[in-house]
Structure formats: structure tokens, C-alpha cells
Protein backbone atom coordinates (compact mmCIF):
# COMPACT_ATOMS: atom_id res chain seq x y z
CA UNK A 1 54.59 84.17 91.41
CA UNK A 2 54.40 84.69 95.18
CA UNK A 3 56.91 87.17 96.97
CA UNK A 4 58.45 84.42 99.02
CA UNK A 5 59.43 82.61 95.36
CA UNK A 6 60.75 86.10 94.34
CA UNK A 7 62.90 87.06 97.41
CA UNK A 8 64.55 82.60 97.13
CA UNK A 9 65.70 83.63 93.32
CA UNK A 10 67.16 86.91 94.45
CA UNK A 11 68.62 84.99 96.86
CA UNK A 12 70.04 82.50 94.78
CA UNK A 13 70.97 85.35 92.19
CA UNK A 14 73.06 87.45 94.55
CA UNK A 15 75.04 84.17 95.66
CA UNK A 16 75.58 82.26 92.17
CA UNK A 17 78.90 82.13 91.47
CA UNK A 18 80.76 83.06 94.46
CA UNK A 19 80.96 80.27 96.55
CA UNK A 20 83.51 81.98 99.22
CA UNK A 21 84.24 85.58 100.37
CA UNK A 22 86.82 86.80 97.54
CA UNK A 23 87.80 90.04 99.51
CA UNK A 24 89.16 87.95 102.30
CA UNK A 25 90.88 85.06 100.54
CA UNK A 26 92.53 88.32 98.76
CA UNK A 27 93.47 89.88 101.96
CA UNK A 28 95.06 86.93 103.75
CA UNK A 29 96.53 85.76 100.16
CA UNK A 30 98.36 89.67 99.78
CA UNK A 31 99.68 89.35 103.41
CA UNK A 32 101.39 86.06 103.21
CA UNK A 33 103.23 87.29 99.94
CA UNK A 34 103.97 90.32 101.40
CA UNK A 35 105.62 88.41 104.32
CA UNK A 36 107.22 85.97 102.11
CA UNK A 37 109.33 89.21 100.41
CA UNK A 38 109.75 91.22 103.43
CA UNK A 39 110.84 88.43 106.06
CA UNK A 40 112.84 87.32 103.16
CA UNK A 41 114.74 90.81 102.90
CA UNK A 42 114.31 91.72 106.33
CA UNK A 43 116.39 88.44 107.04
CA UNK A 44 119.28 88.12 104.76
CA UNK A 45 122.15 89.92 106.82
CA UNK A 46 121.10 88.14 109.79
CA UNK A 47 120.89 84.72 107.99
CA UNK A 48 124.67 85.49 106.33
CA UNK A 49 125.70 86.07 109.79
CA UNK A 50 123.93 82.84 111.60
CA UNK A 51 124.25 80.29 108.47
CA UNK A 52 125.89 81.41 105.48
CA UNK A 53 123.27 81.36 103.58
CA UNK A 54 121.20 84.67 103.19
CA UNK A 55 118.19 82.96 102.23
CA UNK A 56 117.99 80.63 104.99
CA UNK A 57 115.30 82.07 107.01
CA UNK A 58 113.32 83.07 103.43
CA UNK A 59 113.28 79.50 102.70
CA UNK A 60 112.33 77.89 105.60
CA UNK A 61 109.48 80.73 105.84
CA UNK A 62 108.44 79.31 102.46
CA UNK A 63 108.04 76.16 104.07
CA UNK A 64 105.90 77.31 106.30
CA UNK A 65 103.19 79.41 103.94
CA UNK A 66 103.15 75.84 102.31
CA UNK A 67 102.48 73.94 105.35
CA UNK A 68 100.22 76.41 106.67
CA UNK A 69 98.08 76.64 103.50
CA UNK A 70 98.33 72.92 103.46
CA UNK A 71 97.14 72.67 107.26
CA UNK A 72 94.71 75.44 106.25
CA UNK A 73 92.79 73.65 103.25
CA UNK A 74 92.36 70.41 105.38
CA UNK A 75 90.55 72.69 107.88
CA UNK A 76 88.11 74.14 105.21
CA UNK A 77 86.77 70.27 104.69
CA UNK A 78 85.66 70.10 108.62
CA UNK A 79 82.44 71.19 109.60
CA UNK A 80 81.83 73.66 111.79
CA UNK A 81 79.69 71.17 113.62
CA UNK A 82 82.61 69.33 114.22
CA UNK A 83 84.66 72.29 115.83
CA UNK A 84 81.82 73.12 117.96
CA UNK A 85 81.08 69.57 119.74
CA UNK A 86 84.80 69.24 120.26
CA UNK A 87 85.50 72.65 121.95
CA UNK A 88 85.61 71.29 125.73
CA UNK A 89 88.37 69.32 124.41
CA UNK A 90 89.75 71.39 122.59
CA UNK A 91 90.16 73.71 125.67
CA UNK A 92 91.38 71.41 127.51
CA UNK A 93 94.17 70.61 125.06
CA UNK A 94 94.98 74.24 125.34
CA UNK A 95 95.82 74.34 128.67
CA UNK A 96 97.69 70.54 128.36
CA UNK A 97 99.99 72.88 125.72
CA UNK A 98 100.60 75.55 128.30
CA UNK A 99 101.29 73.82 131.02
CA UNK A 100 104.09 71.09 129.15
CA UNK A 101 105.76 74.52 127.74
CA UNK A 102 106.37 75.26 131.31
CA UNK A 103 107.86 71.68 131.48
CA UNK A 104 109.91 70.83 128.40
CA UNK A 105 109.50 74.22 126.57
CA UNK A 106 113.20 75.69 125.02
CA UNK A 107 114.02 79.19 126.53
CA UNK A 108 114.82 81.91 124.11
CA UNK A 109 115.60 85.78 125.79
CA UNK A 110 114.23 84.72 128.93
CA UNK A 111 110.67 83.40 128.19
CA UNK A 112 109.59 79.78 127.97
CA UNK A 113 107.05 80.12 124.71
CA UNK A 114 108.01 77.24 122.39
CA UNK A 115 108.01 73.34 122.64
CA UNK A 116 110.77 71.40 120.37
CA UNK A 117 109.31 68.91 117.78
CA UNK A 118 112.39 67.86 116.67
CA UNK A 119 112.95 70.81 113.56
CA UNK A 120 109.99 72.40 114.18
CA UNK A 121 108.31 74.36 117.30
CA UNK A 122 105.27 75.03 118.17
CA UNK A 123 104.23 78.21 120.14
CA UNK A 124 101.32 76.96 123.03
CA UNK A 125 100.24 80.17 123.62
CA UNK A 126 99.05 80.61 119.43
CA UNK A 127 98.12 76.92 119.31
CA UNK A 128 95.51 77.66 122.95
CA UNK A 129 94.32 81.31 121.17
CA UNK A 130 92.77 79.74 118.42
CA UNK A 131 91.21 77.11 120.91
CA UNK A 132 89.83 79.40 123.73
CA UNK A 133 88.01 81.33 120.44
CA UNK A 134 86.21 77.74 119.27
CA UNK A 135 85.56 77.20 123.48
CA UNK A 136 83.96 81.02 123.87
CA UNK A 137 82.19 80.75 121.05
CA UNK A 138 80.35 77.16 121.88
CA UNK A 139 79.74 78.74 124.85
CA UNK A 140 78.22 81.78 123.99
CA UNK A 141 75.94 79.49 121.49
CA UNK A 142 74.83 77.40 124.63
CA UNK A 143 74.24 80.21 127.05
CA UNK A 144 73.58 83.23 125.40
CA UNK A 145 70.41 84.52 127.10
CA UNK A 146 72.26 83.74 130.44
CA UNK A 147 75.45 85.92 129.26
CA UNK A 148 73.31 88.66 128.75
CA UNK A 149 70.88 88.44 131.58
CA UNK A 150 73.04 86.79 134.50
CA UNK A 151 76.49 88.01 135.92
CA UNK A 152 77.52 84.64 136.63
CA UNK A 153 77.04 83.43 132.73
CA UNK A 154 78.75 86.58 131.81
CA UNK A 155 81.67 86.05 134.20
CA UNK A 156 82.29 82.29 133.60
CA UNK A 157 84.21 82.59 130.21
CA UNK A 158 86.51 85.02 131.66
CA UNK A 159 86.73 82.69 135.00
CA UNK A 160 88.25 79.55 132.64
CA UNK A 161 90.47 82.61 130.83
CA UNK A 162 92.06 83.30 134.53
CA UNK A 163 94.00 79.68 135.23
CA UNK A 164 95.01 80.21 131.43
CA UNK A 165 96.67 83.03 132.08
CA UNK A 166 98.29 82.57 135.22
CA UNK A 167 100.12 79.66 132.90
CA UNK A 168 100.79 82.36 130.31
CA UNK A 169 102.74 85.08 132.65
CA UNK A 170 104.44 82.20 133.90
CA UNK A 171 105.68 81.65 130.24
CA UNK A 172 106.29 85.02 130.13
CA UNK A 173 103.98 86.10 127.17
CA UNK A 174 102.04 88.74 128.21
CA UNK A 175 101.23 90.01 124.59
CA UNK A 176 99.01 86.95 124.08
CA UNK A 177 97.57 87.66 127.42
CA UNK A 178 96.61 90.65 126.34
CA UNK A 179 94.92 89.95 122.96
CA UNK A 180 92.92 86.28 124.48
CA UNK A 181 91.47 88.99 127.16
CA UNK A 182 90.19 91.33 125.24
CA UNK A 183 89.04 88.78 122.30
CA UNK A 184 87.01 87.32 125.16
CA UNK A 185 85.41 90.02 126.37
CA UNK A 186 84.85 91.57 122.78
CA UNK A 187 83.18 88.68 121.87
CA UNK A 188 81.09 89.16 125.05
CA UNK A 189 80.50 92.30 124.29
CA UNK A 190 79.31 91.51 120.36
CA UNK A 191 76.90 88.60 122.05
CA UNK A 192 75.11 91.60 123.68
CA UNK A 193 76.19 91.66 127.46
CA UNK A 194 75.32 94.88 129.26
CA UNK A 195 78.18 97.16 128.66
CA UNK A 196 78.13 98.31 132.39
CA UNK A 197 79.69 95.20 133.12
CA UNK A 198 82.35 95.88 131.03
CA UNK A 199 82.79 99.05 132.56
CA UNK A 200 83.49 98.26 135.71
CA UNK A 201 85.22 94.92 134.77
CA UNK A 202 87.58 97.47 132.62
CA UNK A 203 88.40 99.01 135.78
CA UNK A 204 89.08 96.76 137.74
CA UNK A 205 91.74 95.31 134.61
CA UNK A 206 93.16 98.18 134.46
CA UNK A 207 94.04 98.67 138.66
CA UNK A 208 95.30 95.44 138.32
CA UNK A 209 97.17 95.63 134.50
CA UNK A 210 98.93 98.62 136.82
CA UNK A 211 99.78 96.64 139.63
CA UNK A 212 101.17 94.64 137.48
CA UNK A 213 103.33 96.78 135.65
CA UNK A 214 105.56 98.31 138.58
CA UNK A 215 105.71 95.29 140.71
CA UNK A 216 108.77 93.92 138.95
CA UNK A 217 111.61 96.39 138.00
CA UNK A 218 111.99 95.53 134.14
CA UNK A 219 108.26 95.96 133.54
CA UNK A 220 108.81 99.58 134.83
CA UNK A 221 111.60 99.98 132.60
CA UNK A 222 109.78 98.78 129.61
CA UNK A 223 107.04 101.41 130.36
CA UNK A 224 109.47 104.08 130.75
CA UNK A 225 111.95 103.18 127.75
CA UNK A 226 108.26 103.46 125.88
CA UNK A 227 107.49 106.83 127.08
CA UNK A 228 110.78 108.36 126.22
CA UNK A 229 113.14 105.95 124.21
CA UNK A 230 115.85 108.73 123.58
CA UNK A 231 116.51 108.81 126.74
CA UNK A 232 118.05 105.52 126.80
CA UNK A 233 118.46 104.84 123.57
CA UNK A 234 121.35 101.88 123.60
CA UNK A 235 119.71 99.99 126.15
CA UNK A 236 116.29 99.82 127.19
CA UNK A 237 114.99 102.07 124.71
CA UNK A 238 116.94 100.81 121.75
CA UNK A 239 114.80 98.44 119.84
CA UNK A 240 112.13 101.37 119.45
CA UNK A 241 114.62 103.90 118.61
CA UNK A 242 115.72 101.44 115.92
CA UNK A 243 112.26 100.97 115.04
CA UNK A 244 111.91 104.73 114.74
CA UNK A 245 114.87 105.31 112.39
CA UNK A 246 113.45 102.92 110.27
CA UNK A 247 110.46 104.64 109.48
CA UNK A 248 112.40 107.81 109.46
CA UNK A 249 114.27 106.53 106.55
CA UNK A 250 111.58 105.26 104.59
CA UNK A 251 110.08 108.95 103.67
CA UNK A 252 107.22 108.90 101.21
CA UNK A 253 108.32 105.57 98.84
CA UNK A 254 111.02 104.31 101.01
CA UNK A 255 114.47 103.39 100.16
CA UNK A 256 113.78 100.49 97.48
CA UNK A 257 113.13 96.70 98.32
CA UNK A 258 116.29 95.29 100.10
CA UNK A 259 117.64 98.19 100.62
CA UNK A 260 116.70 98.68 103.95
CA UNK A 261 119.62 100.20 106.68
CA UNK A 262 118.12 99.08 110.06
CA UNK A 263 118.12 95.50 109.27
CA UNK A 264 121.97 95.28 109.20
CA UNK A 265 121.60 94.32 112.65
CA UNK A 266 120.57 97.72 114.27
CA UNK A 267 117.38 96.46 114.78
CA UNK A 268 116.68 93.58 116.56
CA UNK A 269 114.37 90.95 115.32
CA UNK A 270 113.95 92.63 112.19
CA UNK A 271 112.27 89.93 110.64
CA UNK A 272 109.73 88.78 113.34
CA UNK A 273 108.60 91.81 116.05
CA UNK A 274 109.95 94.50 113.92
CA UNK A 275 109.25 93.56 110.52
CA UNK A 276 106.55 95.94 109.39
CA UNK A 277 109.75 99.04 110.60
CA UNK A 278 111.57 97.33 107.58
CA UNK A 279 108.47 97.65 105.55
CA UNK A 280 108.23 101.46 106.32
CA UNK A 281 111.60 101.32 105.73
CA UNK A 282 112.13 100.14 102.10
CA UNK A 283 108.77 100.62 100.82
CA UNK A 284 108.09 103.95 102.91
CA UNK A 285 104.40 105.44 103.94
CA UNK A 286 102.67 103.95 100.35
CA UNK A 287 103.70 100.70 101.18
CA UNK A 288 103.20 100.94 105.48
CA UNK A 289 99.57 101.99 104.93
CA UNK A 290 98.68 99.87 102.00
CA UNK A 291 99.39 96.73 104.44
CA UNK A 292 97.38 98.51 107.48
CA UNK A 293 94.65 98.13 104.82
CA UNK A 294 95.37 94.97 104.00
CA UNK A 295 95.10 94.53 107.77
CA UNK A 296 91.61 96.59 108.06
CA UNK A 297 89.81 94.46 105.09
CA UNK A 298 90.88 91.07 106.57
CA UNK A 299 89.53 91.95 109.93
CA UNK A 300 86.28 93.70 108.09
CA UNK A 301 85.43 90.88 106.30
CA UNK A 302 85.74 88.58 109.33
CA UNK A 303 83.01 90.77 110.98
CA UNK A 304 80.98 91.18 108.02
CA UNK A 305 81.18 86.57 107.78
CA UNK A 306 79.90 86.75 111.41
CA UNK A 307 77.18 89.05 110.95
CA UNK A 308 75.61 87.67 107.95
CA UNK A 309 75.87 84.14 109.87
CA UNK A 310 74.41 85.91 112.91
CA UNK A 311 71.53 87.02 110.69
CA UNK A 312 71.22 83.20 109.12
CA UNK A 313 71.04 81.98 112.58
CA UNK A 314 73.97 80.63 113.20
CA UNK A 315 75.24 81.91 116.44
CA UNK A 316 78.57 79.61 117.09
CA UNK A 317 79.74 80.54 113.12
CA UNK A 318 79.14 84.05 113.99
CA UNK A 319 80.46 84.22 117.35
CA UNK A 320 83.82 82.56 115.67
CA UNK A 321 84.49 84.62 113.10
CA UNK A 322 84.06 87.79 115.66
CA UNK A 323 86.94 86.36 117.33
CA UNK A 324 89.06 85.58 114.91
CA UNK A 325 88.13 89.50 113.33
CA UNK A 326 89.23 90.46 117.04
CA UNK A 327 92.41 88.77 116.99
CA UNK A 328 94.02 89.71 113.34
CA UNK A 329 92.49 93.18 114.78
CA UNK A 330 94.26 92.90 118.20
CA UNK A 331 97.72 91.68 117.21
CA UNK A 332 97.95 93.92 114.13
CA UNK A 333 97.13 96.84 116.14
CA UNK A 334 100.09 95.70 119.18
CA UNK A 335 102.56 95.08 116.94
CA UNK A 336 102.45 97.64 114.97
CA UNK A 337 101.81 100.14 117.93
CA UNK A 338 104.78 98.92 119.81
CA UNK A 339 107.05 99.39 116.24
CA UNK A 340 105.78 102.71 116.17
CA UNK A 341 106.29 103.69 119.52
CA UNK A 342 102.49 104.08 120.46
CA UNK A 343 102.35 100.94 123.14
CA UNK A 344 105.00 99.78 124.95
CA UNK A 345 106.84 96.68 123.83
CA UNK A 346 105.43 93.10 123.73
CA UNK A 347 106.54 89.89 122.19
CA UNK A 348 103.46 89.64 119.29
CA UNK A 349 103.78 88.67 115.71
CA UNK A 350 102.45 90.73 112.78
CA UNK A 351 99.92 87.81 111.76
CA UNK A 352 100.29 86.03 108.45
CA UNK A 353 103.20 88.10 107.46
CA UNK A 354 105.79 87.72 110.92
CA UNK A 355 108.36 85.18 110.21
CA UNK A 356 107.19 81.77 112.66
CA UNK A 357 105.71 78.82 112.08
CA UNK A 358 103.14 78.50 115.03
CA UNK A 359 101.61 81.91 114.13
CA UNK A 360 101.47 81.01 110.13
CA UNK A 361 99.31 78.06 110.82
CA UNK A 362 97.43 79.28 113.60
CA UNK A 363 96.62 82.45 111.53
CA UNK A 364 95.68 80.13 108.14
CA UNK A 365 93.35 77.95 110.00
CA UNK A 366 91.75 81.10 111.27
CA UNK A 367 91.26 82.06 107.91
CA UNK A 368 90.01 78.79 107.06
CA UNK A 369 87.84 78.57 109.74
CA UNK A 370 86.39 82.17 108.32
CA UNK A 371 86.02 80.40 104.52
CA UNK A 372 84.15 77.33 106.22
CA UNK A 373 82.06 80.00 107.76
CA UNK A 374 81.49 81.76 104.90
CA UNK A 375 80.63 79.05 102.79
CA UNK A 376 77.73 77.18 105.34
CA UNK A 377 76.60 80.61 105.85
CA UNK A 378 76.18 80.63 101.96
CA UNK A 379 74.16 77.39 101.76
CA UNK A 380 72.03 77.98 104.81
CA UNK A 381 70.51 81.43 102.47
CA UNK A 382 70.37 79.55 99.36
CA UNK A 383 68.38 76.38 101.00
CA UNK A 384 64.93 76.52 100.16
CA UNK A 385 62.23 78.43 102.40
CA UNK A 386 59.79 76.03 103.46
CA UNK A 387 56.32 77.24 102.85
CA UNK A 388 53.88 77.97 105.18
CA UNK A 389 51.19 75.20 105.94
CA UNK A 390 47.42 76.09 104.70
CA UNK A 391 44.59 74.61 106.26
CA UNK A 392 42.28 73.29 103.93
CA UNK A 393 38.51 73.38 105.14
CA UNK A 394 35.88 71.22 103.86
CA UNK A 395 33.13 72.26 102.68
CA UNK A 396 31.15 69.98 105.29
CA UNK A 397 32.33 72.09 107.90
CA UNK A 398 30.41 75.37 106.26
């Protein structure tokens, strides 16, 4: 039996019987649950008040883990294939969404994010995330010698990312701004660009994130409220002094499920921004850090897809599921740094467990998108090694 035989039944071995990546269905699976109970109690004084009925916003959060898982195994029946020869227009559809939000989108606290499909609405700015990723990552499967030998191939992605977000501060949403930019150049930086570039590219982000951030007076005050809450801590420091009680309260074990104080409408948007303070809060430090790790597995596993696609050869599946482990990584890290008083505050979901529609799907398909991954990945190692040609010499020729 030759060694290239032996290594194709090891192969086949180590694969039998698992025909997806269990640790990350279990991961995304334990999240939505544990969004289902807390936006559920996080929600119920707050849906009394609105509706009535204190279940209102548990139910129609319901709805959408079924939709989304709906939407989700739909998406696990395309072929990656498919995704990648339609990424142009794709990103072009992206940019249709942001733009008619600007147009017909419904204004809620200021910011233009959502567009009304009769009882639904969908968020552009989650809906063009998801297709930038499929975009970069075609990209970086066309032109990846040029992104890591040329400036111009390197710059390019991040030259289509600049008329995208122009559109998004215009919403505002500079949360998503944030986590497209870095996915971007993350994934640039995982392809294998120089990291000089990103060096001075960082720099020259940051002189301008700064710019950014005192040329309008509430931007300042956002940055100073973050600094030192207390010190206005019923108006422009109040959500994160909120947010701080919460985990205050929660101790060691927390105060029991439901039994949370802040949600009693101290803090604001308990059951969306804020909703891992309630978790602190009525589940306490066990149950805060046992989602961070729920967090930290999802967004390991979506590395570990990409690399063993990477090492099958299949650069766009890798390059996808990078930026997908980017942006669970991203948003997870924002808004849970902003609840916790560690970045300053920004508009971003906590994904798969946030109450919202828009970010349920978006973050399903991603997950989806990291089982389709997974799986091709899976038959490309089990598909049998062709063997190597032998020239067969006559004996004529002696």
C-alpha cells in the first residue's frame, strides 16, 4: 500500500461522519437562544409600556430567529461559486441599498438607517456588510499577487470602500463604518499585504478618524461623556452610567433571570445596544463571560474554516470566512466595549443575540455562508488524489 493511499484513508477517516463544523453551528445555535431569553426579558417593561403586551418584542424576535434560520438554510444550498461570480453585483446592490435609505429610509433618533417594507425593515448598512465581504473576497481571489506586490491592487478595495462610506456618515452610522473598514483591511492584511502599508495607512485613519471627531460638537461630547460619564451622568453620559450600574448589580451570579433593575427604563435600549448590561445584570460575571466565549469560539472557528480552505486551495472560501470571523469579532468587541465603558458609544448590535431583524439574517447567512464553506472545504480533502503519471519505456528503446 503506497503512502499516498495511506495519507487519502486518513483523510477520509478524520472527516467521516462530520459533515459540518459542530463547534460553530453550537456557537451561533447558543447565541440566538441566549438572545431569544434575554431580548425577551430585557424587553418586557418597555413592551408593557409601548403595547400592552410584555411579550411583544419577544415574539416578534421569535419571528425573526425563524426567518433568519429559514433565510439561512436556503443559503447553505448555494454554491460558493455562485456567490463569487455574482459579487460585482452584489456590490453594486449594496450601494443601490445605501443610497435609497438616504431617499425613502424612516428616521429614528436622528439617523436615516432603515427602509420600510411594509412590517418589516431592513437595515442597508447590514444588508451592504455582508456584500462588500463576498466583493473583497472575489477580489482578493482575482488579484492576489497584485495586492501583495502593487500599492495600487492593495489600495483599490479600500478605494470602492470610500464612496460607501461617504453614503454611510450621511446615514449617520458610523459603527458600521467602522467595522466594514477594518474587515477590509484585515482581510488585506490575512491575504498577505506588506504590513508597512498598513502602518502608514493606520495613520493616516487615525489623523483623519480625529478630524472627524471634533469637527461637529456632539461627536466631541460623545468622546467626552465616554471619558468621564459621571460627570454628566443624566445627559450625555447617561446611557453608560446606566450601562455601568447594570453590571454593578449583577456581582458574581447576578440578580436572577428577569430580575434585572436597569431595564425598567433606566437604560435605554436595553434590549438592542445595551442588552449584554442586562445580561451582566441578571446573570452576573458567570453568565457575561460565558457569552464573550460564546463570542471567541464563533469567531475562532470562522478563522480556523478559512484556513483549512486556504490550505485546500480555495482562496475566495477562505478569504470569506476571514471576514465574516472579522465581523462577529468587530461588532462583538464595539458593542460590548461601548456597554462597558471601554469605547465610546456607537449604534452596533450584539450579533445574533441584539433584538433586529436586518442584523439576525445578515448574521445567519454569515453563518451559513461559513457551513457552505466548511462543507466544500470538506469534499475538496476527501476527493481522490490523482496519481502521478509513470512513463512506461519499451524495451525497444534499451
Amino acid at each position: 500500500m503506497t503512502a499516498r493511499r495511506l495519507q487519502r484513508i486518513r483523510q477520509r477517516l478524520s472527516t467521516r461522519g462530520q459533515p459540518f463544523d459542530g463547534w460553530l453551528l453550537l456557537a451561533a445555535v447558543a447565541l440566538l437562544m441566549v438572545g431569544l431569553v434575554m431580548v425577551t426579558s430585557a424587553s418586557t417593561e418597555v413592551a408593557t409600556g409601548l403595547t400592552g403586551n410584555p411579550f411583544y418584542y419577544g415574539i416578534r424576535h421569535g419571528v425573526f430567529v425563524v426567518i433568519a434560520t429559514g433565510v439561512a438554510a436556503g443559503v447553505l444550498y448555494v454554491p460558493l461559486a455562485s456567490w463569487q461570480r455574482n459579487g460585482p453585483w452584489l456590490l453594486l446592490a449594496g450601494f443601490f441599498l445605501l443610497i435609497a435609505v438616504l431617499i425613502v429610509g424612516t428616521e429614528v433618533n436622528g439617523s436615516k438607517r432603515w427602509i420600510p417594507l411594509g412590517p418589516i425593515n431592513v437595515q442597508a448598512s447590514e444588508v451592504a456588510k455582508l456584500f462588500l465581504i463576498i466583493y473583497v473576497a472575489g477580489y482578493l481571489e482575482r488579484f492576489l499577487p497584485g495586492v501583495r506586490k502593487s500599492w495600487w491592487e492593495f489600495l483599490k478595495p479600500l478605494i470602492i470602500l470610500m464612496p460607501m462610506g461617504v453614503l454611510l456618515i450621511m446615514e449617520p452610522d458610523y459603527g458600521a463604518l467602522v467595522v466594514m473598514t477594518g474587515c477590509v483591511m484585515g482581510m488585506l492584511l490575512l491575504a498577505g499585504a506588506p504590513l508597512i502599508r498598513f502602518i502608514l495607512l493606520l495613520s493616516a485613519v487615525l489623523a483623519l478618524g480625529g478630524y472627524i471627531a471634533i469637527a461637529e460638537p456632539y461627536r466631541l461630547e460623545r468622546i467626552t461623556s465616554f471619558a468621564d460619564p459621571w460627570a454628566d451622568m443624566y445627559d450625555s453620559g447617561y446611557q453608560l452610567t446606566q450601562a455601568l450600574i447594570a453590571y454593578g448589580r449583577g456581582h458574581w451570579l447576578g440578580l436572577g433571570l428577569g430580575d434585572s433593575v436597569q431595564k425598567l427604563f433606566y437604560l435605554p435600549e436595553a434590549h438592542t445596544d445595551f442588552v449584554f448590561a442586562v445580561i451582566a445584570e441578571e446573570l452576573g460575571l458567570v453568565g457575561a463571560v460565558s457569552v464573550v466565549g460564546l463570542f471567541a469560539l464563533l469567531v475562532y472557528r470562522a478563522l480556523h474554516i478559512g484556513r483549512q480552505a486556504e490550505l485546500q486551495r480555495l482562496p475566495f472560501a477562505a478569504y470569506l470566512s476571514y471576514g465574516i470571523g472579522l465581523v462577529f469579532g468587530a461588532q462583538a468587541f464595539i458593542n460590548i466595549g461601548v456597554s462597558t465603558g471601554i469605547l465610546p458609544t456607537k449604534g452596533l448590535t450584539l450579533p445574533l443575540l441584539s433584538y433586529g431583524g436586518s442584523s439576525l439574517v445578515v448574521s445567519c447567512v454569515m453563518v451559513a455562508l461559513l457551513l457552505r464553506v466548511d462543507s466544500e472545504t470538506r469534499r475538496r480533502r476527501q476527493a481522490p488524489v490523482p496519481a502521478p503519471t509513470q512513463r512506461v519505456q519499451g524495451a525497444a528503446s534499451q
